[in-house]
Protein backbone atom coordinates (compact mmCIF):
# COMPACT_ATOMS: atom_id res chain seq x y z
CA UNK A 1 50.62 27.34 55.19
CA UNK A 2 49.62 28.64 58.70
CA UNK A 3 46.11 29.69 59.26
CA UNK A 4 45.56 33.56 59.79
CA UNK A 5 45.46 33.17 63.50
CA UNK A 6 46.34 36.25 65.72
CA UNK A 7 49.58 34.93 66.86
CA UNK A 8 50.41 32.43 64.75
CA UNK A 9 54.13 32.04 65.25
CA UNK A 10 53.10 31.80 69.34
CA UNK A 11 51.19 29.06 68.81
CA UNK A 12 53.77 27.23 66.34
CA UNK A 13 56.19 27.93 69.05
CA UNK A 14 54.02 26.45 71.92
CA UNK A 15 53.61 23.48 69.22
CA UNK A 16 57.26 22.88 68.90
CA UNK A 17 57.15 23.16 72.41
CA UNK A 18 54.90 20.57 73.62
CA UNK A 19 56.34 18.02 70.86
CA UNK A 20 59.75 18.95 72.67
CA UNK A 21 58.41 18.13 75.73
CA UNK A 22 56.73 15.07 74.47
CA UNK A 23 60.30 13.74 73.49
CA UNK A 24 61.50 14.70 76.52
CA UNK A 25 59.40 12.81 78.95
CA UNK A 26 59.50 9.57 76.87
CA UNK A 27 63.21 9.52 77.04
CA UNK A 28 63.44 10.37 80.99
CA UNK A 29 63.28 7.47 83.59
CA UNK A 30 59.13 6.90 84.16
CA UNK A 31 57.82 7.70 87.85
CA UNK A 32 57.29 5.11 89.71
CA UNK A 33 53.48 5.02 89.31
CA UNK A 34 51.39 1.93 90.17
CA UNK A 35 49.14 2.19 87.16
CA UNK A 36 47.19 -1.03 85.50
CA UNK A 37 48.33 -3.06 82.70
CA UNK A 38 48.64 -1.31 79.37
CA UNK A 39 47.39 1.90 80.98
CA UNK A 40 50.15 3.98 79.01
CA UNK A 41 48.63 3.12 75.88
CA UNK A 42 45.66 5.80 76.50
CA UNK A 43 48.38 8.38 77.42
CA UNK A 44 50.21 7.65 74.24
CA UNK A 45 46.83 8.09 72.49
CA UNK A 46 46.04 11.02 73.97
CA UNK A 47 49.51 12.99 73.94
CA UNK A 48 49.72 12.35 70.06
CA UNK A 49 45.80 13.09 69.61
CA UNK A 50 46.49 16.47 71.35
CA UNK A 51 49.65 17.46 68.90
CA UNK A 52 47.74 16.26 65.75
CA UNK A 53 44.66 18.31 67.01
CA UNK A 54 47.05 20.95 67.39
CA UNK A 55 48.62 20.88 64.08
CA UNK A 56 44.70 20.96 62.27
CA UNK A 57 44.29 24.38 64.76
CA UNK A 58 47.77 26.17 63.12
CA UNK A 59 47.85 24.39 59.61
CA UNK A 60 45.90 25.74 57.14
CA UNK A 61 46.97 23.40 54.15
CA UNK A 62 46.57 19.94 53.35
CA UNK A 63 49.49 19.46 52.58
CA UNK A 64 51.04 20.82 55.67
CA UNK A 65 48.60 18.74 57.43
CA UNK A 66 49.89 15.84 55.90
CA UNK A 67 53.63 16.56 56.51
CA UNK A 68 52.85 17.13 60.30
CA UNK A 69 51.02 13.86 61.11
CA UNK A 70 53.94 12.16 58.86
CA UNK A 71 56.01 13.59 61.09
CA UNK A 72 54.51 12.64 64.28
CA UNK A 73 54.00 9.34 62.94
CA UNK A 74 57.69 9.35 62.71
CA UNK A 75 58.26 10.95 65.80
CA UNK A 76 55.98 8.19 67.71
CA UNK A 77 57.93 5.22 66.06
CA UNK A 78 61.56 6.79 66.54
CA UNK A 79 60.86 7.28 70.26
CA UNK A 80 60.21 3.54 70.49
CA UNK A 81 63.45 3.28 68.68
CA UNK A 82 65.29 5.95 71.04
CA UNK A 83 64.05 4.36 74.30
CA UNK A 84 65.63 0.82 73.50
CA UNK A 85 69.01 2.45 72.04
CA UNK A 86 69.34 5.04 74.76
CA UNK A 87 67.62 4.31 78.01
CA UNK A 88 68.59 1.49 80.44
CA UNK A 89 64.75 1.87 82.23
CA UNK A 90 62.21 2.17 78.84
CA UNK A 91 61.85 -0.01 76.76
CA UNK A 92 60.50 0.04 72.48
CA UNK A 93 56.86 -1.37 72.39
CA UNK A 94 55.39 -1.29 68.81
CA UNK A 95 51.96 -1.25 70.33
CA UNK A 96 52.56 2.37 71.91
CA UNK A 97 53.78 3.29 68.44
CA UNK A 98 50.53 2.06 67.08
CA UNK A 99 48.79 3.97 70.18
CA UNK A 100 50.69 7.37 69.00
CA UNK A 101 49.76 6.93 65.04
CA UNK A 102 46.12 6.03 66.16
CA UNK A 103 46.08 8.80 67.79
CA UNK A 104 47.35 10.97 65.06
CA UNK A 105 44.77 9.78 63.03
CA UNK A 106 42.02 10.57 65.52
CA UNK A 107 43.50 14.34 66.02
CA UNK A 108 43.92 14.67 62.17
CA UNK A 109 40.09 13.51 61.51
CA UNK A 110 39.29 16.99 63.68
CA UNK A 111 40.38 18.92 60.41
CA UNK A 112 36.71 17.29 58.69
CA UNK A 113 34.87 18.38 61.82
CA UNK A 114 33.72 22.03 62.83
CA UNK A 115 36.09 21.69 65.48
CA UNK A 116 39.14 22.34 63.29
CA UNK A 117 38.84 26.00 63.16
CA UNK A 118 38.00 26.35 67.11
CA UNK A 119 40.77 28.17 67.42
CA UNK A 120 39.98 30.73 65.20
CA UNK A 121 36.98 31.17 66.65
CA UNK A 122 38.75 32.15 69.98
CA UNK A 123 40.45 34.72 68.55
CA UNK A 124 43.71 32.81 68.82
């Protein structure tokens, strides 16, 4: 299931890690930043991009491939849920869950590119 990488439970770990940390920060009060409109849809984008991207680095299967961006699919749509149920200062926004599965998408579509063993190639 995981590719032959040279630590391979490391960088499972430091997977489970960042989607830990991803849960994390979406469920603590935001900083008060002054940023423009809609802004936070690129950083949804982006944070789920980078754990899909991820996933094609440590997966070697399709299958497993397809279980993790299920997963963060899921995980991007039950934060949405989380922040209305559980936080007074965040609230759900279906287009940020649509930012997060777009941007599984776009990190999946690195496992047809030559980028999807890059990784591997740095002797990870």
């Amino acid at each position: 299931m995981l590719k032959p990488l040279r630590w391979p439970r490391f960088w499972l770990g430091l997977w489970w890690l960042a989607i830990a940390v991803t849960i994390t920060v979406c469920l603590i009060p935001p900083p008060p930043l002054d940023l423009p409109p809609n802004s936070d849809k690129v950083e949804h984008f982006l944070a789920y991009f980078v754990l899909a991207g991820a996933a094609v680095q440590i997966y070697r299967t399709r299958a497993a491939l397809l279980w993790a961006a299920a997963g963060l699919v899921g995980l991007g749509i039950g934060i949405e849920f989380l922040q209305a149920a559980l936080t007074d200062n965040r609230m759900a926004d279906a287009m940020d869950a649509l930012a997060n599965s777009i941007g599984v998408i776009a990190g999946m579509a690195l496992a047809f590119t030559p980028l999807r063993d890059l990784l591997l190639r740095l002797r990870g």
